[in-house]
C-alpha atoms as a PDB file:
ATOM      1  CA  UNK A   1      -4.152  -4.082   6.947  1.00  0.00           C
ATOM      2  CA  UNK A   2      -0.686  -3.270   7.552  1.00  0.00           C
ATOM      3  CA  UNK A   3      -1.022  -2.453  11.304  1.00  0.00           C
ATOM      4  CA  UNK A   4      -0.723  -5.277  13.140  1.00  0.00           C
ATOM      5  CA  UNK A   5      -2.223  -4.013  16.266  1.00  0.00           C
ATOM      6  CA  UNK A   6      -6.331  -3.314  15.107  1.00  0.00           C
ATOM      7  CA  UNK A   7      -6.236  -7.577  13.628  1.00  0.00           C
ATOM      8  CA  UNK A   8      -4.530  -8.708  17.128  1.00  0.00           C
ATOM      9  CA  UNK A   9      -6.799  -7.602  19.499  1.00  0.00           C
ATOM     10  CA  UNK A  10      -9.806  -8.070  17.106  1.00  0.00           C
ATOM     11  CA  UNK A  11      -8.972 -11.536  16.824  1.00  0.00           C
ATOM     12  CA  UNK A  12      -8.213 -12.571  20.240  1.00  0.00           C
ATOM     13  CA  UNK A  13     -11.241 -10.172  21.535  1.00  0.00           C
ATOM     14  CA  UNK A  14     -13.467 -12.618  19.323  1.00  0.00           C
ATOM     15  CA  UNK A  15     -12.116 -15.656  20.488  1.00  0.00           C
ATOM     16  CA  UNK A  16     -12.063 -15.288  24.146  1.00  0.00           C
ATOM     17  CA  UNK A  17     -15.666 -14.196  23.628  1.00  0.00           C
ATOM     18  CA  UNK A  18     -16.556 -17.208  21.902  1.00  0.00           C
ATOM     19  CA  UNK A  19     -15.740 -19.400  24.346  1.00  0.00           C
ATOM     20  CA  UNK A  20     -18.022 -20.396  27.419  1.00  0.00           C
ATOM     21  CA  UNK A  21     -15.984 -20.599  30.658  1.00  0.00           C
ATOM     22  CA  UNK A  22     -18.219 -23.511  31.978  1.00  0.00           C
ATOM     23  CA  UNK A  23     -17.163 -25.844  29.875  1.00  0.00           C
ATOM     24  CA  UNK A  24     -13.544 -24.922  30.758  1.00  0.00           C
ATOM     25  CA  UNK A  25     -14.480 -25.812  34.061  1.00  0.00           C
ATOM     26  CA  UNK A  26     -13.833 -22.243  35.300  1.00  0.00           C
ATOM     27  CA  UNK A  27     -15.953 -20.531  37.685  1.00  0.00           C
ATOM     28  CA  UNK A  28     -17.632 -17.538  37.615  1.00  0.00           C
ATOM     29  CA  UNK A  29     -15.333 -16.136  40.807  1.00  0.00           C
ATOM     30  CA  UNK A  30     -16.456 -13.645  43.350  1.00  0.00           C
ATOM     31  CA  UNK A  31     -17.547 -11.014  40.670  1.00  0.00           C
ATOM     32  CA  UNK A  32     -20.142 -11.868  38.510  1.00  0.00           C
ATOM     33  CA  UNK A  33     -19.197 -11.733  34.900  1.00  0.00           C
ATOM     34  CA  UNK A  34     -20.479  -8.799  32.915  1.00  0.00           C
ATOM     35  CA  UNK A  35     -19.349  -9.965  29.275  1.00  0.00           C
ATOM     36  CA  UNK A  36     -19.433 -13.510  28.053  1.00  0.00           C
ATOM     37  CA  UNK A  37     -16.444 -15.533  27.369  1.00  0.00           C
ATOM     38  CA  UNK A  38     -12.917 -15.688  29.425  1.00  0.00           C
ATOM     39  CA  UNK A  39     -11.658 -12.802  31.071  1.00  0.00           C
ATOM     40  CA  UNK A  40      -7.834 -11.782  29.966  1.00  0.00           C
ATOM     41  CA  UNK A  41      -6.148 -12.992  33.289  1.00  0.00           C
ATOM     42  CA  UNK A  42      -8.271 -16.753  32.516  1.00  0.00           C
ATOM     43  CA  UNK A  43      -6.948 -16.512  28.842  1.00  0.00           C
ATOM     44  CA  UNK A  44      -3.668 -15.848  30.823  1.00  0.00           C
ATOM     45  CA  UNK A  45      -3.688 -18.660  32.980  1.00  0.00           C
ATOM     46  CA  UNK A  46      -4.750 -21.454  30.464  1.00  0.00           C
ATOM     47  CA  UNK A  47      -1.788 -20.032  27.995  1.00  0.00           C
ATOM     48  CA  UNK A  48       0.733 -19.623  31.287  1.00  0.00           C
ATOM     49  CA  UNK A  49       1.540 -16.298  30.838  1.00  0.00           C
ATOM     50  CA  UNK A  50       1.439 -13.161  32.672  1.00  0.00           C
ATOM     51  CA  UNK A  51      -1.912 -11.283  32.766  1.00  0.00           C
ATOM     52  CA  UNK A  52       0.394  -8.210  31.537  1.00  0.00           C
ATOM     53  CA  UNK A  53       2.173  -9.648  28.607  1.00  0.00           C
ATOM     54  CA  UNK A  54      -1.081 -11.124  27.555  1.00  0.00           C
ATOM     55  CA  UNK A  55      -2.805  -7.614  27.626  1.00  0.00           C
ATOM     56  CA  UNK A  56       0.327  -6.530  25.933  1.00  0.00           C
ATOM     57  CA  UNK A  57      -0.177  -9.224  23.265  1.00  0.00           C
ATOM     58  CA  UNK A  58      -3.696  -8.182  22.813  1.00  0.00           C
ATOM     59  CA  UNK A  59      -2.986  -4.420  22.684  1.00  0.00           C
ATOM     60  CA  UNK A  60      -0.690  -5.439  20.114  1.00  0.00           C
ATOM     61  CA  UNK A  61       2.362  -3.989  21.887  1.00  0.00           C
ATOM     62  CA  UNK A  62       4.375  -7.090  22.684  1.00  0.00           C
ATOM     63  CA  UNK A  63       7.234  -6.628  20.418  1.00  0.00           C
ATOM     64  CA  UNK A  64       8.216 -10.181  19.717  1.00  0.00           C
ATOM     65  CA  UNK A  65       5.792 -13.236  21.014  1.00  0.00           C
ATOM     66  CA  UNK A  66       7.697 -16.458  20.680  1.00  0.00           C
ATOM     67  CA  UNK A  67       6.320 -19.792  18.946  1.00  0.00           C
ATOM     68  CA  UNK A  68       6.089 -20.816  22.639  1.00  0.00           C
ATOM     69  CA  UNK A  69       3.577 -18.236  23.570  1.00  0.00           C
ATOM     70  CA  UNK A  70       1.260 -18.313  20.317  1.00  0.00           C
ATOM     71  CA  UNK A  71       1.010 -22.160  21.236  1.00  0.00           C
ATOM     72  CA  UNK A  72       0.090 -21.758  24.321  1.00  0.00           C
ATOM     73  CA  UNK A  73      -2.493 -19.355  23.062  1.00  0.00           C
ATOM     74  CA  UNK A  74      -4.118 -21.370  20.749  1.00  0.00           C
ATOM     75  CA  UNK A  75      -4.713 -24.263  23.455  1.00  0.00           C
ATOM     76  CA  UNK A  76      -5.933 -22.029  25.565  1.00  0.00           C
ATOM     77  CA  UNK A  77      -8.666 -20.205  23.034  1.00  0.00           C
ATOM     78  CA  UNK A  78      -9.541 -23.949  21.303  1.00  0.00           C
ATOM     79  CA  UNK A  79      -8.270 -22.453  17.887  1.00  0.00           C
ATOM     80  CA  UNK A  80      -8.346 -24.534  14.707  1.00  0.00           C
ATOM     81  CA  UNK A  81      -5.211 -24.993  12.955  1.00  0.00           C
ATOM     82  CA  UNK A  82      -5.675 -21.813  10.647  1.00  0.00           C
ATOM     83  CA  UNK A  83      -6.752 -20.014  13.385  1.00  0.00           C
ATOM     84  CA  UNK A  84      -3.727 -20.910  14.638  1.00  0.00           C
ATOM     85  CA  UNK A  85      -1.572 -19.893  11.808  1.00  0.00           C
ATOM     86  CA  UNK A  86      -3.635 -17.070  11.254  1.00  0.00           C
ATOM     87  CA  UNK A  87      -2.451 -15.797  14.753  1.00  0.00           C
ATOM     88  CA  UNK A  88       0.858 -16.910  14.240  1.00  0.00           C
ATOM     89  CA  UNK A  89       1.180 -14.648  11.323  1.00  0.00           C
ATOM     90  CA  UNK A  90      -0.168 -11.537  12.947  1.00  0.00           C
ATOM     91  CA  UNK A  91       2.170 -11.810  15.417  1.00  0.00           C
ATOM     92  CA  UNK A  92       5.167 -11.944  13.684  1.00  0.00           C
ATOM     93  CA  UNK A  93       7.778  -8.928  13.973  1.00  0.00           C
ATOM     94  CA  UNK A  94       8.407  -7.463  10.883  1.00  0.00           C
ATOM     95  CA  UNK A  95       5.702  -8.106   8.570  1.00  0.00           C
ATOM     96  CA  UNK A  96       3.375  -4.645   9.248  1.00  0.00           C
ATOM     97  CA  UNK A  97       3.749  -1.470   8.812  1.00  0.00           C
ATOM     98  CA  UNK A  98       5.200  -1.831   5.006  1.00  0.00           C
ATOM     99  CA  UNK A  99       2.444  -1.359   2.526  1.00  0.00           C
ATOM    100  CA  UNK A 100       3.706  -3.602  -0.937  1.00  0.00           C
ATOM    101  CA  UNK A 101       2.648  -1.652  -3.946  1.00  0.00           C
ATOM    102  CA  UNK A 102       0.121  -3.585  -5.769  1.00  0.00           C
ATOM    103  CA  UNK A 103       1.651  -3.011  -9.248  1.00  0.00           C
ATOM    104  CA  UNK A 104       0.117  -4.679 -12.749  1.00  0.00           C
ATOM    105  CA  UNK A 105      -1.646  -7.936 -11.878  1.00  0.00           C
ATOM    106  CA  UNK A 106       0.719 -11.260 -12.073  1.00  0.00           C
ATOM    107  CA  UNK A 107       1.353 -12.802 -15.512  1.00  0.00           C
ATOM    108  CA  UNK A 108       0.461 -16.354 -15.529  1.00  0.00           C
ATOM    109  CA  UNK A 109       3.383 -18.435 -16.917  1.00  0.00           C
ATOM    110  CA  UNK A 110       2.612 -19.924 -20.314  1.00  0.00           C
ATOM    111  CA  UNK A 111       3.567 -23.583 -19.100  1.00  0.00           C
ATOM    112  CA  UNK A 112       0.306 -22.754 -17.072  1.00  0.00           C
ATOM    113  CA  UNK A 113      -1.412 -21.526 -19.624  1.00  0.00           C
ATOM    114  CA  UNK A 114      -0.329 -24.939 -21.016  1.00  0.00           C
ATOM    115  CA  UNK A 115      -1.857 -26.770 -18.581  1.00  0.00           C
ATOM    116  CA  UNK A 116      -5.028 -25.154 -18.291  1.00  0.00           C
ATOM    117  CA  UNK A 117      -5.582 -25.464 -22.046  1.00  0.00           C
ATOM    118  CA  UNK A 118      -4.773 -29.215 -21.509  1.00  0.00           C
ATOM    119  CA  UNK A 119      -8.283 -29.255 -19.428  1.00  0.00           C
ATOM    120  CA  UNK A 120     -10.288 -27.623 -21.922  1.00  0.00           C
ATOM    121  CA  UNK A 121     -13.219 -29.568 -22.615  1.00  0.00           C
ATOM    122  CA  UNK A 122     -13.017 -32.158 -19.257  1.00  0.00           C
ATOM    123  CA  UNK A 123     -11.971 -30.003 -15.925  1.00  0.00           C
ATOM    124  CA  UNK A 124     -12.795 -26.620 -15.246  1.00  0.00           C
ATOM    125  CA  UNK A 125      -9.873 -24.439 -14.619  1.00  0.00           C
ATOM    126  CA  UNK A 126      -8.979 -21.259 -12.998  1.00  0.00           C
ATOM    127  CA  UNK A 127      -5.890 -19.830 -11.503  1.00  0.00           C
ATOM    128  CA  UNK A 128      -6.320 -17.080  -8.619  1.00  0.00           C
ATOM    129  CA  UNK A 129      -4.043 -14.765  -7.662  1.00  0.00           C
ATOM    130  CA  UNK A 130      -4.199 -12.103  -4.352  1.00  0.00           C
ATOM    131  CA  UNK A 131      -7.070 -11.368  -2.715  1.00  0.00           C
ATOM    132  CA  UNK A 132      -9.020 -13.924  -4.930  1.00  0.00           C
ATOM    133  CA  UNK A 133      -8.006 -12.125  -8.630  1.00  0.00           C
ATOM    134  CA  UNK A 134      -8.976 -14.132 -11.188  1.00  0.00           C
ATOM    135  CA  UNK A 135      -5.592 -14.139 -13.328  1.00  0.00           C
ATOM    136  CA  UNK A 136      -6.447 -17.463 -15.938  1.00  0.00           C
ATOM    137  CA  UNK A 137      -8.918 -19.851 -16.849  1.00  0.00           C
ATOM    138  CA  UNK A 138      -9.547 -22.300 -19.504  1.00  0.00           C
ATOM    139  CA  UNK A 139     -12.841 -23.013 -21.746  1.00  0.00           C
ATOM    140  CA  UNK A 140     -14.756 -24.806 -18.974  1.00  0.00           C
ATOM    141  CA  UNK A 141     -13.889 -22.552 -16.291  1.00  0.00           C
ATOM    142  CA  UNK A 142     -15.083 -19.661 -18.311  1.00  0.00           C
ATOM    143  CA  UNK A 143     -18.341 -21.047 -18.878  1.00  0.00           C
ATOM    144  CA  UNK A 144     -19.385 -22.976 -15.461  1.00  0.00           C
ATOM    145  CA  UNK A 145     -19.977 -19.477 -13.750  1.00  0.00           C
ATOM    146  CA  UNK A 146     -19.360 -15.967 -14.357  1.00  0.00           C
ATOM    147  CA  UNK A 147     -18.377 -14.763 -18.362  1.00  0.00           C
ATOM    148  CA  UNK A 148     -15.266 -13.612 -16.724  1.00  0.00           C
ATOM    149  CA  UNK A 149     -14.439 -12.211 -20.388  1.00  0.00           C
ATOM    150  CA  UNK A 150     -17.129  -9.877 -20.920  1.00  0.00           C
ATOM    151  CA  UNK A 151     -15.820  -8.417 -17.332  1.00  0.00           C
ATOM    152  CA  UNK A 152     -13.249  -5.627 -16.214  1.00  0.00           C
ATOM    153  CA  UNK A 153     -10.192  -6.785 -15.377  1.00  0.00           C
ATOM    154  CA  UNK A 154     -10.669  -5.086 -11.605  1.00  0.00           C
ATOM    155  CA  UNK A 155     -14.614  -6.902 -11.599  1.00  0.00           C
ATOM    156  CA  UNK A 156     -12.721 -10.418 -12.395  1.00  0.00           C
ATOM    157  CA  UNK A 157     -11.927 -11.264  -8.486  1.00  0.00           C
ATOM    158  CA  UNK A 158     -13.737 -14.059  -7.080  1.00  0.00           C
ATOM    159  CA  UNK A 159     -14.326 -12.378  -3.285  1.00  0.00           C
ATOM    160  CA  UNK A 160     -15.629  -9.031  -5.258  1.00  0.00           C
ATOM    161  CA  UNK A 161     -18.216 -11.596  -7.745  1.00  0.00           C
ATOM    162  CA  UNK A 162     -19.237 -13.015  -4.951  1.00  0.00           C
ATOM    163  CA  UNK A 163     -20.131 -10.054  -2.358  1.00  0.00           C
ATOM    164  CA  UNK A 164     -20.988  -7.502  -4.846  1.00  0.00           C
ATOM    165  CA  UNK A 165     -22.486  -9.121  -8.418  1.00  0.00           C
ATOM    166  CA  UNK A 166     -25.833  -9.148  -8.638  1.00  0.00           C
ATOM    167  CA  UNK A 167     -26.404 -12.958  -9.748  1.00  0.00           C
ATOM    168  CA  UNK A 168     -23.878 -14.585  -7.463  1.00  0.00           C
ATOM    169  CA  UNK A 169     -26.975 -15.139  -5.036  1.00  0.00           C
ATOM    170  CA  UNK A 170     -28.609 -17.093  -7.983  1.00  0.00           C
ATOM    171  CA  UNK A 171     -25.720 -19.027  -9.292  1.00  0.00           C
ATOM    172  CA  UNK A 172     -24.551 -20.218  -5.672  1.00  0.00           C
ATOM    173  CA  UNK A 173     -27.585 -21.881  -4.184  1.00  0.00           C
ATOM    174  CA  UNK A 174     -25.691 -22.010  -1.229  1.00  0.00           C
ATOM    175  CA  UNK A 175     -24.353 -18.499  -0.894  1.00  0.00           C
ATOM    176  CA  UNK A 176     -24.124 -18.097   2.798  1.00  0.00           C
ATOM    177  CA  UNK A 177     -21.747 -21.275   2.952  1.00  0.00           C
ATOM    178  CA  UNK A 178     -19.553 -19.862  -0.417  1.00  0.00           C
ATOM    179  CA  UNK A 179     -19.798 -16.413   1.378  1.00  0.00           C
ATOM    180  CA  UNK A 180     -18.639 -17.253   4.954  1.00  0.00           C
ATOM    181  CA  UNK A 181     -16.003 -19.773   3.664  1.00  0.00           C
ATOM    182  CA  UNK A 182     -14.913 -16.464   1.407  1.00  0.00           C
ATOM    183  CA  UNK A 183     -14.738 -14.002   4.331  1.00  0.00           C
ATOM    184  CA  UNK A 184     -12.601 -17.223   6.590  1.00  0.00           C
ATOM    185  CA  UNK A 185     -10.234 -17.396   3.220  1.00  0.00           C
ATOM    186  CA  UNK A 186      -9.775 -13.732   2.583  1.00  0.00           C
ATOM    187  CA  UNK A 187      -8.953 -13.252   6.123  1.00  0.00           C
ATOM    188  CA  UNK A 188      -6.219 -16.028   6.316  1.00  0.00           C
ATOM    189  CA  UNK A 189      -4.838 -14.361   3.223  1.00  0.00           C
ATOM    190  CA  UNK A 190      -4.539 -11.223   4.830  1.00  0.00           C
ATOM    191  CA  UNK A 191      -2.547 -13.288   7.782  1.00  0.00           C
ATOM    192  CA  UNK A 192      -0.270 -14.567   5.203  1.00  0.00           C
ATOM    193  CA  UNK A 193       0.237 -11.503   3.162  1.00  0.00           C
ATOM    194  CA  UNK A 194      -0.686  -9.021   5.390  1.00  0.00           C
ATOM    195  CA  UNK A 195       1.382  -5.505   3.830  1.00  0.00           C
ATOM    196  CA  UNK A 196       0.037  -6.686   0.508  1.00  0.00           C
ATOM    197  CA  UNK A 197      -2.235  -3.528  -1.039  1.00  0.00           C
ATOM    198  CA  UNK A 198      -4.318  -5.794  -3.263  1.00  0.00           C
ATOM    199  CA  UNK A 199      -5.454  -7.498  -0.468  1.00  0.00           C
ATOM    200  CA  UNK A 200      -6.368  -4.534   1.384  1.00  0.00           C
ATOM    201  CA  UNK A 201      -7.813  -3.049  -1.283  1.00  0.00           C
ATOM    202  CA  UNK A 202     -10.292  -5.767  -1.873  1.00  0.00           C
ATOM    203  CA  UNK A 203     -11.147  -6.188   1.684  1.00  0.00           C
ATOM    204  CA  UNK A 204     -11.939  -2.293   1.827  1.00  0.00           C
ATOM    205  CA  UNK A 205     -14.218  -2.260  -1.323  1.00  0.00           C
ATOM    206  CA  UNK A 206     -15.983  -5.443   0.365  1.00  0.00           C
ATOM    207  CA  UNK A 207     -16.034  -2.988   4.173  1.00  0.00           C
ATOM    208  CA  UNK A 208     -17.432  -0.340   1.466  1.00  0.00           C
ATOM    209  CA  UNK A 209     -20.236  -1.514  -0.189  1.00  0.00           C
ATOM    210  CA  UNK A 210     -21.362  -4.668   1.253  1.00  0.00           C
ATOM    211  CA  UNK A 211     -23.051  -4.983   4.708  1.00  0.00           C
ATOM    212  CA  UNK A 212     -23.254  -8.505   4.352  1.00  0.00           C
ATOM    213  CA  UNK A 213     -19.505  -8.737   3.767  1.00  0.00           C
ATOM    214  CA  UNK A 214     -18.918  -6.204   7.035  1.00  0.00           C
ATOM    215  CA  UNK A 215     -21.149  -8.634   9.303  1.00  0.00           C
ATOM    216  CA  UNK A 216     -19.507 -11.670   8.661  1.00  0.00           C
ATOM    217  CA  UNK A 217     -15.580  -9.848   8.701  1.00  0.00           C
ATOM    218  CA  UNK A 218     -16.609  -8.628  11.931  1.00  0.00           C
ATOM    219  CA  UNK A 219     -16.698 -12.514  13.218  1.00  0.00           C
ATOM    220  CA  UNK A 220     -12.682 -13.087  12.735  1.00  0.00           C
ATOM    221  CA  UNK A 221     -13.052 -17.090  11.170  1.00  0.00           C
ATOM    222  CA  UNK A 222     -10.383 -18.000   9.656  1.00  0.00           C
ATOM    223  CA  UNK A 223     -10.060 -21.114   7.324  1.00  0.00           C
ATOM    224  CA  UNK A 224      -7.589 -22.142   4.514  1.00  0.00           C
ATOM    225  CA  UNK A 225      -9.822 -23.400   1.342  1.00  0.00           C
ATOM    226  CA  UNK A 226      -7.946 -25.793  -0.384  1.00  0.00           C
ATOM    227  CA  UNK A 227     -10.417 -28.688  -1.059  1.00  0.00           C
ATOM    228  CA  UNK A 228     -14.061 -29.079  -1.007  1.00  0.00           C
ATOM    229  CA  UNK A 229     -17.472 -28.951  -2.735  1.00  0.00           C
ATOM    230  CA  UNK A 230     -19.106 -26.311  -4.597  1.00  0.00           C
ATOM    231  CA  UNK A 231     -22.832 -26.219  -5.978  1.00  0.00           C
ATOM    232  CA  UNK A 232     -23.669 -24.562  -9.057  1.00  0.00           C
ATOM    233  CA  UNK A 233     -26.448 -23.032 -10.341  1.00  0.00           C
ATOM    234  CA  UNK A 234     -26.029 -22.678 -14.440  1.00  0.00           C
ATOM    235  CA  UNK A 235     -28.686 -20.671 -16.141  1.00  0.00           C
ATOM    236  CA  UNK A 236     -28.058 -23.348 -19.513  1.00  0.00           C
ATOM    237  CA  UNK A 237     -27.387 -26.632 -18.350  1.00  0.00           C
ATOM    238  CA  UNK A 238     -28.762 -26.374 -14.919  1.00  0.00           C
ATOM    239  CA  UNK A 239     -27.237 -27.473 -10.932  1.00  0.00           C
ATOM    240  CA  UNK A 240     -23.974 -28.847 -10.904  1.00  0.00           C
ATOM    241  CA  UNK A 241     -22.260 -30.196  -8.088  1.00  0.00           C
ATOM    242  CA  UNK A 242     -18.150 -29.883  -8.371  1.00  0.00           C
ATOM    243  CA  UNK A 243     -15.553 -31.283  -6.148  1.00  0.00           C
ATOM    244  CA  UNK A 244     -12.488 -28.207  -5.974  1.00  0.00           C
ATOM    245  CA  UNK A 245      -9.090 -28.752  -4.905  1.00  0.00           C
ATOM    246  CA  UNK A 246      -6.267 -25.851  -4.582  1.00  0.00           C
ATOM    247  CA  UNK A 247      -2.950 -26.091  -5.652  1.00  0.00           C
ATOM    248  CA  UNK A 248      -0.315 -23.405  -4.685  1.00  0.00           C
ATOM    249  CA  UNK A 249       2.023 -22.751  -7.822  1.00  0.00           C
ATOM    250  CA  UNK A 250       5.691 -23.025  -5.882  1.00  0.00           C
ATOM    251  CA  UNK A 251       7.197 -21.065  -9.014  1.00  0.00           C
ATOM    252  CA  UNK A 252       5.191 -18.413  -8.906  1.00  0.00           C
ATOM    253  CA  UNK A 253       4.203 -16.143  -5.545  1.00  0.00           C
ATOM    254  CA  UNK A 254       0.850 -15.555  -4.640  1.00  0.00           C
ATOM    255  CA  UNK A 255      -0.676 -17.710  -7.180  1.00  0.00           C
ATOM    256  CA  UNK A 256      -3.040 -21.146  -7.004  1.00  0.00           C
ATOM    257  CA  UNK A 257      -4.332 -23.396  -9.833  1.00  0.00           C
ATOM    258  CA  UNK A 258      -8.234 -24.373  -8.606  1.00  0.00           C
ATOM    259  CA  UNK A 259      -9.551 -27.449 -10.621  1.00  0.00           C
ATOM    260  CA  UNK A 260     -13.401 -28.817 -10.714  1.00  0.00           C
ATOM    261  CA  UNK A 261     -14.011 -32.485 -10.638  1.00  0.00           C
ATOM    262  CA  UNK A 262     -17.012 -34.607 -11.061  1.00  0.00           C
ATOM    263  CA  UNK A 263     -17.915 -38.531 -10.839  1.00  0.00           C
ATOM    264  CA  UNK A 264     -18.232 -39.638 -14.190  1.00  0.00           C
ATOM    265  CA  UNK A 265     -21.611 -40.795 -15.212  1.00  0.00           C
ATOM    266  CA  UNK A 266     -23.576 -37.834 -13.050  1.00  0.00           C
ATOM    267  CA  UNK A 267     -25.631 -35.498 -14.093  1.00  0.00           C
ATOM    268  CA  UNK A 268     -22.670 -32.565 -13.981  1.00  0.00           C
ATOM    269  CA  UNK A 269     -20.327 -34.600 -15.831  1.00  0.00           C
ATOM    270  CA  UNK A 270     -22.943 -34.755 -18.672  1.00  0.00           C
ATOM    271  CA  UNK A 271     -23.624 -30.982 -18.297  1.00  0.00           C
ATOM    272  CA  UNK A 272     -20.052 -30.311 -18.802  1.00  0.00           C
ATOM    273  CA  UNK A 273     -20.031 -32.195 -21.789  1.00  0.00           C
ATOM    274  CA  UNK A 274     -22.478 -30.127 -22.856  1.00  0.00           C
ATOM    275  CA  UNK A 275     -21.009 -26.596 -21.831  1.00  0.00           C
ATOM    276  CA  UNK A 276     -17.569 -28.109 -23.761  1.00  0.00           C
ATOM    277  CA  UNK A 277     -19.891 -28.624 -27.520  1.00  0.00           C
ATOM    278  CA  UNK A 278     -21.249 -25.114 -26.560  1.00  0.00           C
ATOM    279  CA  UNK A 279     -19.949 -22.935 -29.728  1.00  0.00           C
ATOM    280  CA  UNK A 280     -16.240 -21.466 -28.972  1.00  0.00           C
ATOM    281  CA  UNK A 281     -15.911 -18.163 -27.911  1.00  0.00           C
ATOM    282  CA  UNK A 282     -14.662 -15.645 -30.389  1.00  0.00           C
END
């Protein structure tokens, strides 16, 4: 991950390809097009650039792109907002070629620890550190999914669980959705924190041993999950539906508190009840 070169003209490759030049309103010109998507002197154009610095940019031999530029890109290839980012990141002089050592795994601050204690027996509780590490969690969060306990440390990391444990298919009833919006998140991570080795390591074990992981990489989404919904599958107390939200911990680098919430009165609310009078772990 930390040459920049390979993710910039994988990403803008994709993106030019996903779009259909009709609907831009550009014609097909005097030679017939031979790949779908826009051409690098249309991606040019629409950005107002020079077909050479844009090849440049793609090649990933510009040496600085300005804020300017990576605008003018992302009108011109319709990119979402962390697509947008995403490209702003990889573009960035100075942030590749550096590999960051991936040392012991972060200590989670006992106010934290605090906190997450606090939600025992009501809100389920994790906090993830990078590449999707699974650094804390409280009683709830420990029992709503995986016995993250009973796993090695390296196994407890939310992208690997999903990918590569064999009843993440039956606890997500929706794993495509949880698996694509884990590839889109991984992937923005690597934008942000792109000479960071524990990210790279987990996206090479996932480009390893998972095909299913290698197909969906291969697509370049990007998306920043910080809020959403999540169904569960427990093997106990049964489906449970969960709202999620993400918050970054400003104090400490690289890691973000993830809470579950339900509407009181449904079905999961009462199941978590029930997971909370479950005998205490040891």
């Amino acid at each position: 991950m930390g040459d920049a070169e390979p993710e910039i003209k994988a990403f803008l490759r994709v993106r030019r390809a996903a779009l259909d030049p009709a609907e831009l309103g550009l014609p097909d010109g005097v030679v017939r097009r031979r790949v779908r998507g826009l051409r690098r002197e249309e991606v040019a154009q629409l950005a107002g650039i020079s077909v050479d610095y844009y090849t440049r940019i793609e090649q990933g031999r510009a040496p600085t792109v300005s804020d300017s530029v990576v605008d003018g890109l992302a009108r011109a290839l319709r990119l979402t907002p962390p697509e947008h980012t995403y490209l702003r990141n990889i573009t960035l002089p100075g942030r590749h070629g550096r590999t960051l050592d991936a040392g012991p795994r972060p200590r989670v601050r006992p106010e934290v620890r605090l906190l997450l204690d606090a939600m025992d027996e009501a809100v389920p509780a994790f906090v993830f550190g990078p590449g999707g590490d699974i650094l804390a969690w409280n009683l709830l969060g420990g029992r709503v999914s995986f016995d993250y306990a009973a796993l090695p440390e390296r196994e407890r990391n939310s992208s690997l669980l999903v990918f590569l444990h064999p009843d993440a298919k039956a606890l997500h009833p929706e794993w495509d959705k949880v698996a694509d919006e884990t590839v889109a998140s991984l992937r923005a991570e690597v934008g942000r924190h792109p000479d960071s080795l524990r990210v790279c390591q987990v996206v090479h074990e996932l480009l390893d041993r998972s095909e299913e992981f290698r197909q969906r990489w291969e697509t370049q989404t990007v998306q920043e999950r910080t809020s959403g919904t999540k169904r569960i599958r427990h093997p106990v107390v049964g489906d449970l539906e969960v709202t999620y939200e993400a918050f970054v911990l400003p104090s400490d680098p690289g890691q973000v508190l993830c809470t579950y919430a339900v509407r009181k009165g449904s079905p999961t609310a009462e199941a978590l009840r029930a997971l909370a009078r479950a005998v205490p772990v040891g």
